[in-house]
C-alpha atoms as a PDB file:
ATOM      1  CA  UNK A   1     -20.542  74.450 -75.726  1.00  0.00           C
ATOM      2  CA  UNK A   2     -19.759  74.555 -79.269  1.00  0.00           C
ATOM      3  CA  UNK A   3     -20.021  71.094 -81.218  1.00  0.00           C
ATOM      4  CA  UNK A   4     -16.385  71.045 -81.904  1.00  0.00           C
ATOM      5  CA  UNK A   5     -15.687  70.844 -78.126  1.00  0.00           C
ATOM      6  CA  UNK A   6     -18.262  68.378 -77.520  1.00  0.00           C
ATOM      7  CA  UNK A   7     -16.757  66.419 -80.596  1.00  0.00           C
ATOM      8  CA  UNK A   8     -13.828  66.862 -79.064  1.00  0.00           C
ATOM      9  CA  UNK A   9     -14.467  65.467 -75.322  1.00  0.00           C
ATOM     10  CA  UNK A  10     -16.307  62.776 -76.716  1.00  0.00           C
ATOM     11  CA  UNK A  11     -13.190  61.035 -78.721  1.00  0.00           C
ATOM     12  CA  UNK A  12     -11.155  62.170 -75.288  1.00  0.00           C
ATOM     13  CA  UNK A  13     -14.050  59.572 -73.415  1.00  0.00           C
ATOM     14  CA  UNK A  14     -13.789  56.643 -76.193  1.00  0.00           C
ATOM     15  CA  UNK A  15     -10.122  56.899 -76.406  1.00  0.00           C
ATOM     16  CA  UNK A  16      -9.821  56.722 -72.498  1.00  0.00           C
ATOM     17  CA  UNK A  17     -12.263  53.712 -72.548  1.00  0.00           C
ATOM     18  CA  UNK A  18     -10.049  52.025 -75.437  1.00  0.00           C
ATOM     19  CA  UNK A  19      -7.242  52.070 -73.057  1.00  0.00           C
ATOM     20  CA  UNK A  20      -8.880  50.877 -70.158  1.00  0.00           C
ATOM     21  CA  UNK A  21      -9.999  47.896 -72.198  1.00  0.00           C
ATOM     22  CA  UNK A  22      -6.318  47.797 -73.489  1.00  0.00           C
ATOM     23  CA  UNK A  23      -5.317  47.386 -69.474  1.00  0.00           C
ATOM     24  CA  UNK A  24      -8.419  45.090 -68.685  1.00  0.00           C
ATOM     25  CA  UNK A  25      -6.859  42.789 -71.421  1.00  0.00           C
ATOM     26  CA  UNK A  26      -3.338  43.192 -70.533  1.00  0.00           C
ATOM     27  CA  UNK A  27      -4.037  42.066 -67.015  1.00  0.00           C
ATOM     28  CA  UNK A  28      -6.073  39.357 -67.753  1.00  0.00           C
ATOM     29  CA  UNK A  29      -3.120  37.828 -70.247  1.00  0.00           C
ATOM     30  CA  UNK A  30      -0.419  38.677 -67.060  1.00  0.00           C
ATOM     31  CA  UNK A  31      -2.986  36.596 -64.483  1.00  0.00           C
ATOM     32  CA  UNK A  32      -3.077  33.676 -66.972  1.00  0.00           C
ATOM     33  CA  UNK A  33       0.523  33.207 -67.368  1.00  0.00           C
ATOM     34  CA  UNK A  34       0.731  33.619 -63.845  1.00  0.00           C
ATOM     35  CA  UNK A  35      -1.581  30.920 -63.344  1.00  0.00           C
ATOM     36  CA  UNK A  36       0.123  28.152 -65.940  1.00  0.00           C
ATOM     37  CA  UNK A  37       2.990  29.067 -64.470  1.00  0.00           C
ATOM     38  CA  UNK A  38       2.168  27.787 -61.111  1.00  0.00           C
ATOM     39  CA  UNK A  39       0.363  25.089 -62.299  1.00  0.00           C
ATOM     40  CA  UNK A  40       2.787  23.413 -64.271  1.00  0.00           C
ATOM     41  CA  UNK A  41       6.554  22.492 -63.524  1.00  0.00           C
ATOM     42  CA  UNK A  42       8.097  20.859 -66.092  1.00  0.00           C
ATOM     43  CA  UNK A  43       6.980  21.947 -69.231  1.00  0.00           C
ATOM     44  CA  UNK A  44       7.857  25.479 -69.313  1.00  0.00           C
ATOM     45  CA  UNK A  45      11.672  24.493 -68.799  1.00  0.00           C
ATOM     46  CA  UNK A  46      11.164  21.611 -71.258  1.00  0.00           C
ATOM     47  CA  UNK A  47      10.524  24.498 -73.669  1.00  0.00           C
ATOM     48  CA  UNK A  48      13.292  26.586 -73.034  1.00  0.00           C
ATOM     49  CA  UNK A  49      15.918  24.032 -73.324  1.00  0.00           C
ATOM     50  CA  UNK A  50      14.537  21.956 -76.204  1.00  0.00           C
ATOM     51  CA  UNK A  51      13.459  19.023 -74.276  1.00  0.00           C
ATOM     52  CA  UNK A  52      10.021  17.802 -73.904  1.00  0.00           C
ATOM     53  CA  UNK A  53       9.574  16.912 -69.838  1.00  0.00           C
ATOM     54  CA  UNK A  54       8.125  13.438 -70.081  1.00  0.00           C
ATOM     55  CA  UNK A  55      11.265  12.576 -72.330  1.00  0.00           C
ATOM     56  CA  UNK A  56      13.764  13.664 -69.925  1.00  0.00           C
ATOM     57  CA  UNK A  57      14.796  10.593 -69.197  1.00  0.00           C
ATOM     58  CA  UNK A  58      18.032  10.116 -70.541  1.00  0.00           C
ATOM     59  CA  UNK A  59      20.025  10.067 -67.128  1.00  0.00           C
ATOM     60  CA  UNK A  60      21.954   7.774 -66.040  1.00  0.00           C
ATOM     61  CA  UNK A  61      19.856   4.419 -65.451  1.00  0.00           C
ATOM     62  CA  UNK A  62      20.906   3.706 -61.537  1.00  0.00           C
ATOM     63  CA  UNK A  63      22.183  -0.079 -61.011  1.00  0.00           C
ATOM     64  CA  UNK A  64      20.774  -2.967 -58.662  1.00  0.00           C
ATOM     65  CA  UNK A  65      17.287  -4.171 -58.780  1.00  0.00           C
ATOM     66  CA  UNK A  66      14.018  -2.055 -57.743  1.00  0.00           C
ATOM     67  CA  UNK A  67      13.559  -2.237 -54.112  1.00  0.00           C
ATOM     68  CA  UNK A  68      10.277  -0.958 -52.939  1.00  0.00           C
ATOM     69  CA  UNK A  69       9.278   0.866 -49.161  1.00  0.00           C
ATOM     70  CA  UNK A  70       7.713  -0.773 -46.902  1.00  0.00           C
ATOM     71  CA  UNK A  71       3.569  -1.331 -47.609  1.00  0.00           C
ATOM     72  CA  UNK A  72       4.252   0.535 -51.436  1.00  0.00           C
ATOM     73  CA  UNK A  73       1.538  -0.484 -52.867  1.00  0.00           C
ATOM     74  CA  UNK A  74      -0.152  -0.426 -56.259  1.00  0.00           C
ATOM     75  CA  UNK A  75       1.383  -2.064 -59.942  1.00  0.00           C
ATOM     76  CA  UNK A  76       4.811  -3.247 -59.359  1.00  0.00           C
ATOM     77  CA  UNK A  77       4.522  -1.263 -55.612  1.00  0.00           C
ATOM     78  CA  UNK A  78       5.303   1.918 -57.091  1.00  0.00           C
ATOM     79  CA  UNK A  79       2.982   3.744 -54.997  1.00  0.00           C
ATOM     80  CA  UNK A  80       3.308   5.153 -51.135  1.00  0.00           C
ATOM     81  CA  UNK A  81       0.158   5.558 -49.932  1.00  0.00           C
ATOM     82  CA  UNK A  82      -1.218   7.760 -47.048  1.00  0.00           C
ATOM     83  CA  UNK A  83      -4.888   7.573 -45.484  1.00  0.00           C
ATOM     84  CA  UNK A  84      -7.009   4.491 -44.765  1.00  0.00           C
ATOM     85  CA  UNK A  85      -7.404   1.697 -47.089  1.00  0.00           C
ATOM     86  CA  UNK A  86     -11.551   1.967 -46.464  1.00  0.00           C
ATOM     87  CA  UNK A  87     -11.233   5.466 -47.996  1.00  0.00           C
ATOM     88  CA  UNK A  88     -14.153   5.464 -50.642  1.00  0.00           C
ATOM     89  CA  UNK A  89     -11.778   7.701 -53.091  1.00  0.00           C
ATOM     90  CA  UNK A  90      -8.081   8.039 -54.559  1.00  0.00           C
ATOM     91  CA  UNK A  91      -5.950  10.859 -55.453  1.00  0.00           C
ATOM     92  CA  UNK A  92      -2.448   9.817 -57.246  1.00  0.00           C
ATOM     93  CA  UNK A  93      -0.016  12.439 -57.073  1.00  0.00           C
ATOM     94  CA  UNK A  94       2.681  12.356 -59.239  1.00  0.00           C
ATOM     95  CA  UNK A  95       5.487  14.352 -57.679  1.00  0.00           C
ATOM     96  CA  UNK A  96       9.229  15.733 -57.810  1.00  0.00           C
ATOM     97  CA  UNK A  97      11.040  16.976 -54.771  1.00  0.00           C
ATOM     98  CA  UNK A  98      12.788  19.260 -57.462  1.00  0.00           C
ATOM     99  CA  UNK A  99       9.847  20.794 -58.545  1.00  0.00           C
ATOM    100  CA  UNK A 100       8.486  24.180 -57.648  1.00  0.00           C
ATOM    101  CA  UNK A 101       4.862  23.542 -58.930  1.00  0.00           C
ATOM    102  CA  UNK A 102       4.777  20.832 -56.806  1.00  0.00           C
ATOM    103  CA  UNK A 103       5.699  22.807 -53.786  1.00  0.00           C
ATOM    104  CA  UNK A 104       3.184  25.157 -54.522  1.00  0.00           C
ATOM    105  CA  UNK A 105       0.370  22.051 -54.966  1.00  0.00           C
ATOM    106  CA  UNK A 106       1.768  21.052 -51.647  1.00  0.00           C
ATOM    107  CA  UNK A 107       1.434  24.115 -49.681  1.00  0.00           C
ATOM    108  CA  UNK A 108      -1.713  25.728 -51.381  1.00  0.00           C
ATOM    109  CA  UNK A 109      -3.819  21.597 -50.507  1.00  0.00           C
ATOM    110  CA  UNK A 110      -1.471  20.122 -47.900  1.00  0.00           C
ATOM    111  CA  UNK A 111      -4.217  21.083 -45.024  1.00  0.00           C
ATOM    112  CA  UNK A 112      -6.812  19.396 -47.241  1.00  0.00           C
ATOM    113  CA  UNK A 113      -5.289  16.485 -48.247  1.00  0.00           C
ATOM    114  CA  UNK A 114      -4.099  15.823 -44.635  1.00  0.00           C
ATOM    115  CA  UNK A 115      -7.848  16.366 -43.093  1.00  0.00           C
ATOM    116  CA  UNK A 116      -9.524  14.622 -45.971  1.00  0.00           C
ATOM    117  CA  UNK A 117      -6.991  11.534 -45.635  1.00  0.00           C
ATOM    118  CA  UNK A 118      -7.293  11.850 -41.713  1.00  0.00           C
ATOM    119  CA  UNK A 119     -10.308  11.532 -41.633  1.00  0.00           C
ATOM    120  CA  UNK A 120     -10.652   8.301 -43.465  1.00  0.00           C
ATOM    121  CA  UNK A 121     -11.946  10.467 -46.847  1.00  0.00           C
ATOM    122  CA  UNK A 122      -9.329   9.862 -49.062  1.00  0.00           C
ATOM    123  CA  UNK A 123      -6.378   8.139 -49.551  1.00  0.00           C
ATOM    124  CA  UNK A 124      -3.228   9.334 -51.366  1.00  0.00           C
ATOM    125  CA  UNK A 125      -1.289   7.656 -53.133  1.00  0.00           C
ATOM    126  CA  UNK A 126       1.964   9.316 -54.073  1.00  0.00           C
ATOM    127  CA  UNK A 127       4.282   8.720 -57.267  1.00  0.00           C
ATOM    128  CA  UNK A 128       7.554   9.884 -56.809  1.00  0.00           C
ATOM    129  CA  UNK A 129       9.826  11.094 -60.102  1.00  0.00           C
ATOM    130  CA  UNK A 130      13.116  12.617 -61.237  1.00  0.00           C
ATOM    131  CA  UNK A 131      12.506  14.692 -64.215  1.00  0.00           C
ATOM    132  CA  UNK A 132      13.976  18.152 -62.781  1.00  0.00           C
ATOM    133  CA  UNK A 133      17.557  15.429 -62.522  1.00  0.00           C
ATOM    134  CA  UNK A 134      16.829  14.781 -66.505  1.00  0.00           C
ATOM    135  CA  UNK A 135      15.991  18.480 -67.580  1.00  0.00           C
ATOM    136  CA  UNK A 136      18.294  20.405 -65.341  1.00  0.00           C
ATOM    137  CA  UNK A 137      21.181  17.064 -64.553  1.00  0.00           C
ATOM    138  CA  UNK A 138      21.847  16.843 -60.961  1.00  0.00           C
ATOM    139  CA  UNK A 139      20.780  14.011 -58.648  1.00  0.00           C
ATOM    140  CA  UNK A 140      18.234  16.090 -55.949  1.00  0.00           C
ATOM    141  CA  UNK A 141      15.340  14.357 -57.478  1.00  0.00           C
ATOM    142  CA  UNK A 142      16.498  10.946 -57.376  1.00  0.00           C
ATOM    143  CA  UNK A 143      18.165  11.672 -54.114  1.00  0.00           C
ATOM    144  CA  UNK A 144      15.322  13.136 -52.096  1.00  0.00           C
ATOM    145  CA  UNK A 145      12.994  10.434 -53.569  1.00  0.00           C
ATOM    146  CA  UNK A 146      15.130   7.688 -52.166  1.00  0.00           C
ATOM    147  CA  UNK A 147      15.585   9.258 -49.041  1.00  0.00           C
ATOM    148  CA  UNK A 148      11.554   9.887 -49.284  1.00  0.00           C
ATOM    149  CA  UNK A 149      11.600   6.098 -49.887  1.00  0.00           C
ATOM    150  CA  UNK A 150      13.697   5.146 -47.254  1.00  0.00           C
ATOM    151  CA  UNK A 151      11.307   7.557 -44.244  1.00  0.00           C
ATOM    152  CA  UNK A 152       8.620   5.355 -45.603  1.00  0.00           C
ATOM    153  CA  UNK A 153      10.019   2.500 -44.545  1.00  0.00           C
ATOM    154  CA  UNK A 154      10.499   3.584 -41.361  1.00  0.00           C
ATOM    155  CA  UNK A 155       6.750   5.227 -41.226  1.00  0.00           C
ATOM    156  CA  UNK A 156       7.730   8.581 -41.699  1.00  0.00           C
ATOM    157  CA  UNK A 157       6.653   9.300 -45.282  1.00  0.00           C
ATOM    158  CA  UNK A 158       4.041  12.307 -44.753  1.00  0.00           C
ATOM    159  CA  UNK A 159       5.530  13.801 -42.223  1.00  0.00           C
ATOM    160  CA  UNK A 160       9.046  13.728 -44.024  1.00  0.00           C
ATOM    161  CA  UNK A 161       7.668  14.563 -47.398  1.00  0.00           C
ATOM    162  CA  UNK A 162       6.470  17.731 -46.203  1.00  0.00           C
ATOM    163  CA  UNK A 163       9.805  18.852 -44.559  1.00  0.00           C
ATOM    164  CA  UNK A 164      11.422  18.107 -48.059  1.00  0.00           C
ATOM    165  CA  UNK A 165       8.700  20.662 -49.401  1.00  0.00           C
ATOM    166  CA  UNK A 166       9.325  22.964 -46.802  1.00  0.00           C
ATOM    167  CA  UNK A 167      12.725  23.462 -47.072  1.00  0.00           C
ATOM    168  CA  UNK A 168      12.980  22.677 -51.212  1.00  0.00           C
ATOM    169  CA  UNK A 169      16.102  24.278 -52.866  1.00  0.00           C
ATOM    170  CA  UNK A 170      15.735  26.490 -55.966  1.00  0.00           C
ATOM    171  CA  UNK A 171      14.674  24.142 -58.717  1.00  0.00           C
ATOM    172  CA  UNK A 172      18.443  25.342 -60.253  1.00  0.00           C
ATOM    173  CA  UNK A 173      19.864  24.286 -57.482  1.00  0.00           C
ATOM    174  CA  UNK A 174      21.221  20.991 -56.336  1.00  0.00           C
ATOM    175  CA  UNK A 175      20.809  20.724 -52.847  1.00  0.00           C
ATOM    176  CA  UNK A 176      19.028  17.684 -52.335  1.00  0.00           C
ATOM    177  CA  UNK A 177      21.837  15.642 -54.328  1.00  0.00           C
ATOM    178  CA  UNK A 178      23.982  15.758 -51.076  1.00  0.00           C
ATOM    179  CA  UNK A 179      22.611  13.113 -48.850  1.00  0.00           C
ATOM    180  CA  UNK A 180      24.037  14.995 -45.870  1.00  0.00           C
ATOM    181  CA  UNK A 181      21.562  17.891 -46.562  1.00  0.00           C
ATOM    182  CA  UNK A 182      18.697  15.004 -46.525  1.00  0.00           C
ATOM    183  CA  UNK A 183      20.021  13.874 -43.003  1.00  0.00           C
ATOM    184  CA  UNK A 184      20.038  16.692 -41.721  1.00  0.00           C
ATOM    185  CA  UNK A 185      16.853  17.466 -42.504  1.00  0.00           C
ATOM    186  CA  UNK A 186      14.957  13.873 -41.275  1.00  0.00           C
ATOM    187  CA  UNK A 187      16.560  15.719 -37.717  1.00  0.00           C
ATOM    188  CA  UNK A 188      12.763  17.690 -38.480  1.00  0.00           C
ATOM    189  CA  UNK A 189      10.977  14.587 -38.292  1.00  0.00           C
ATOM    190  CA  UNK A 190      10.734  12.963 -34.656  1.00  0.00           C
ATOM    191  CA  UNK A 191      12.640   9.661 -34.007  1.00  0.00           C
ATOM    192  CA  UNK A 192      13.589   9.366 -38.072  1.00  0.00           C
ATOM    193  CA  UNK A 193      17.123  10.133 -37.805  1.00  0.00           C
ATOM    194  CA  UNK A 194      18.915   7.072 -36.658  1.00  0.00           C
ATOM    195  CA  UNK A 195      21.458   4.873 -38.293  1.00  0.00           C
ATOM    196  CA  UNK A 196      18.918   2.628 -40.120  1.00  0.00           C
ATOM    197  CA  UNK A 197      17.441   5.537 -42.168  1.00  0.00           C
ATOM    198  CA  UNK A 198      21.097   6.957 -42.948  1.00  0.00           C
ATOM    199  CA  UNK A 199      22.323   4.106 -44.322  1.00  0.00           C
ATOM    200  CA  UNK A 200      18.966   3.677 -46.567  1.00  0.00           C
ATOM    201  CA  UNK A 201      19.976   7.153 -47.500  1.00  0.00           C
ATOM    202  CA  UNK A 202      23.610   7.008 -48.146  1.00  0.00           C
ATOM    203  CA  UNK A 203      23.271   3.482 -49.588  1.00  0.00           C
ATOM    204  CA  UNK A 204      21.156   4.464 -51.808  1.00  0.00           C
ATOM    205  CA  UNK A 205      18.278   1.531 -51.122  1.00  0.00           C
ATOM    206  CA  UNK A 206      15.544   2.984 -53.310  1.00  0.00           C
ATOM    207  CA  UNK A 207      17.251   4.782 -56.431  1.00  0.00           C
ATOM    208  CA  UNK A 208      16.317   1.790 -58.685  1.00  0.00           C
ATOM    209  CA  UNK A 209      12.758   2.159 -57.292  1.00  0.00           C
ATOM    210  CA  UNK A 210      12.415   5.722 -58.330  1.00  0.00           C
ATOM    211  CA  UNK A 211      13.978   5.133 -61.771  1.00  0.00           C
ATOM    212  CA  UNK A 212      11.048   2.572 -62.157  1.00  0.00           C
ATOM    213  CA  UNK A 213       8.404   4.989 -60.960  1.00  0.00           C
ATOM    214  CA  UNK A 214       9.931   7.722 -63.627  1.00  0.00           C
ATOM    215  CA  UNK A 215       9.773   4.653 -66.404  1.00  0.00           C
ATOM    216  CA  UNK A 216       6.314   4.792 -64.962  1.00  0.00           C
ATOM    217  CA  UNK A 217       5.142   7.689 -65.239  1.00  0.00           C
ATOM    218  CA  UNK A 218       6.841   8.172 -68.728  1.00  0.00           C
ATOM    219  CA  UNK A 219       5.093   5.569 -70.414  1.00  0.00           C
ATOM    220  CA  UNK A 220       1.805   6.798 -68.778  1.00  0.00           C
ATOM    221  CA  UNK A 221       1.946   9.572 -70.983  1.00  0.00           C
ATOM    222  CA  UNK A 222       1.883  12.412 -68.402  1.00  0.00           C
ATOM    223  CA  UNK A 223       3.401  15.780 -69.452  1.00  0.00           C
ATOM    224  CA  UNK A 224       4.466  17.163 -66.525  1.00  0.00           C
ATOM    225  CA  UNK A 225       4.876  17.508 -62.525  1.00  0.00           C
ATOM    226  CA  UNK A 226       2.724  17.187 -60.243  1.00  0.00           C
ATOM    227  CA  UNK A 227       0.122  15.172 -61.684  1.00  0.00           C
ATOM    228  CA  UNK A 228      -2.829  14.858 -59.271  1.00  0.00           C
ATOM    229  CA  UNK A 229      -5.670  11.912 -60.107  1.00  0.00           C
ATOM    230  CA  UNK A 230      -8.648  12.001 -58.619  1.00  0.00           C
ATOM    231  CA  UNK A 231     -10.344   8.513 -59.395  1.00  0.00           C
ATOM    232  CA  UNK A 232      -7.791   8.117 -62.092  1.00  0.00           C
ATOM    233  CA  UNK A 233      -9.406  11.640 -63.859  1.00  0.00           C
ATOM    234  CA  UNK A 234      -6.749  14.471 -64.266  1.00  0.00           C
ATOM    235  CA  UNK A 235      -7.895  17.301 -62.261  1.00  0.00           C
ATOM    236  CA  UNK A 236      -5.091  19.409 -61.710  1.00  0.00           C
ATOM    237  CA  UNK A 237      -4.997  20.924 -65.055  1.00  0.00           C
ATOM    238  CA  UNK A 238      -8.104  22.615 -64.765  1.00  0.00           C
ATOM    239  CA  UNK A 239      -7.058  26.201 -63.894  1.00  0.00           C
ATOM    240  CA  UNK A 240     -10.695  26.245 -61.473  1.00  0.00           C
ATOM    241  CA  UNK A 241      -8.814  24.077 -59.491  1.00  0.00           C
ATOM    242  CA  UNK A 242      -9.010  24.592 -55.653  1.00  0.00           C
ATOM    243  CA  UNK A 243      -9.073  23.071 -52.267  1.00  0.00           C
ATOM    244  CA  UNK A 244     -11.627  23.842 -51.751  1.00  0.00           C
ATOM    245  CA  UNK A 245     -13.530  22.438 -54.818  1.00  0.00           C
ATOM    246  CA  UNK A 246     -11.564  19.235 -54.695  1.00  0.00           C
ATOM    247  CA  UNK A 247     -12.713  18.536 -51.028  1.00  0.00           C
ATOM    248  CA  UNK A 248     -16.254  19.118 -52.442  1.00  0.00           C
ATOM    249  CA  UNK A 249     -15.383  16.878 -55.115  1.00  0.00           C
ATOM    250  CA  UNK A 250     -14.225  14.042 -53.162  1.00  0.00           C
ATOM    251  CA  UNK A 251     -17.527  14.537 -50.581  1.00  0.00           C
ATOM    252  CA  UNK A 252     -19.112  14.059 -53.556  1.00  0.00           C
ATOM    253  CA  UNK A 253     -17.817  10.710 -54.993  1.00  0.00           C
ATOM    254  CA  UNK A 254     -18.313   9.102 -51.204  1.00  0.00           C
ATOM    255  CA  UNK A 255     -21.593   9.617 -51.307  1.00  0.00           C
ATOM    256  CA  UNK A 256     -22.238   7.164 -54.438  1.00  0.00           C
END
């Protein structure tokens, strides 16, 4: 083979292994956007439209005084909580119906969260916001919170919250606003659809509550939806992030 050819196939080789790097590269950039995109709700849409999420709050303040579920808990009752009191560790969740990040938090550590709170592990103490209502307008978030709110008081709350996530609308779409659609969906949850939770629904009964838990989580200076807590540490940012590594992490903070 003359040295021209070899020449030749050799700058073939490096310019093929330039381009796989290209593609190595490439992918790794498309997985990472992938990633923050699933991660976070809010701020990506606060970008497009010029509004920064944990701003969003210039909706319309709802009237009447701040009526909080039944056993809300924590400063000024703002939280619902879910698991034992004796659990040894915490996990605020800060959450929109609205949201799509937060129904992909839901479904990816729903089964964790329910067998580390079942089993007396952890307790969760969920936040409940409307910033999708103040980026996109609408009422879903404010609505479906209420209505999230108003299962509480009848002892509903998990089971309810996780229809909502089940069955969540298009974040572009509305759905939730219509307190009929909420009805119709506490039909999912066993013995929750009776007069008393309708007219918590219809009425309204918690809207003032929710605007206080937005104020709330505003002034905490949280970016975006969900938030997730673990012994008051933000751990949902980090991109390692798993069930599986946040059951470990909770296993470990009972033992000390």
């Amino acid at each position: 083979m003359s040295d021209k050819n070899r020449e030749g196939k050799r700058t073939a080789r490096e310019r093929l292994a330039v381009e796989r790097e290209k593609q190595k590269a490439a992918e790794k950039r498309r997985r990472t956007l992938i990633v923050g995109a699933s991660v976070v709700c809010v701020l990506g849409l606060a970008a497009v439209i010029g509004v920064v999420a944990a701003n969003a709050g210039k909706d319309d303040k709802t009237a009447g005084p701040a009526v909080a579920p039944s056993g809300a808990q924590g400063k000024n009752s703002l939280a619902i909580p879910v698991g034992k009191d004796g659990a040894k560790s915490t996990l605020t969740v800060w959450e929109d119906f609205r949201c799509p990040a937060c129904q992909s938090f839901e479904v990816a550590y729903r089964p964790t969260l329910h067998e580390l709170a079942d089993s007396g592990q952890l307790r969760v103490e969920y936040h409940l916001v409307r910033l999708i209502d103040g980026n996109l307008g609408g009422t879903g978030s404010l609505r479906a919170g209420n209505a999230a709110a108003c299962a509480q008081d009848a002892g509903k709350f998990r089971d309810y919250h996780d229809v909502l996530y089940a069955n969540q609308p298009k974040e572009t779409v509305d759905a939730f606003g219509n307190n009929s659609k909420l009805i119709e969906l506490a039909g999912k949850v066993k013995g929750l659809d009776t007069a008393t939770f309708r007219k918590c629904v219809n009425d309204g009964r918690h809207d003032s509550w929710v605007d206080k838990s937005n104020d709330a989580f505003k002034s905490g200076g949280f970016s975006g939806t969900p938030t997730v807590l673990l012994g008051g540490k933000n751990i949902y940012q980090d991109q390692t992030m798993t069930p599986a590594k946040l059951k470990q992490m909770v296993l470990e903070a009972n033992k000390g």
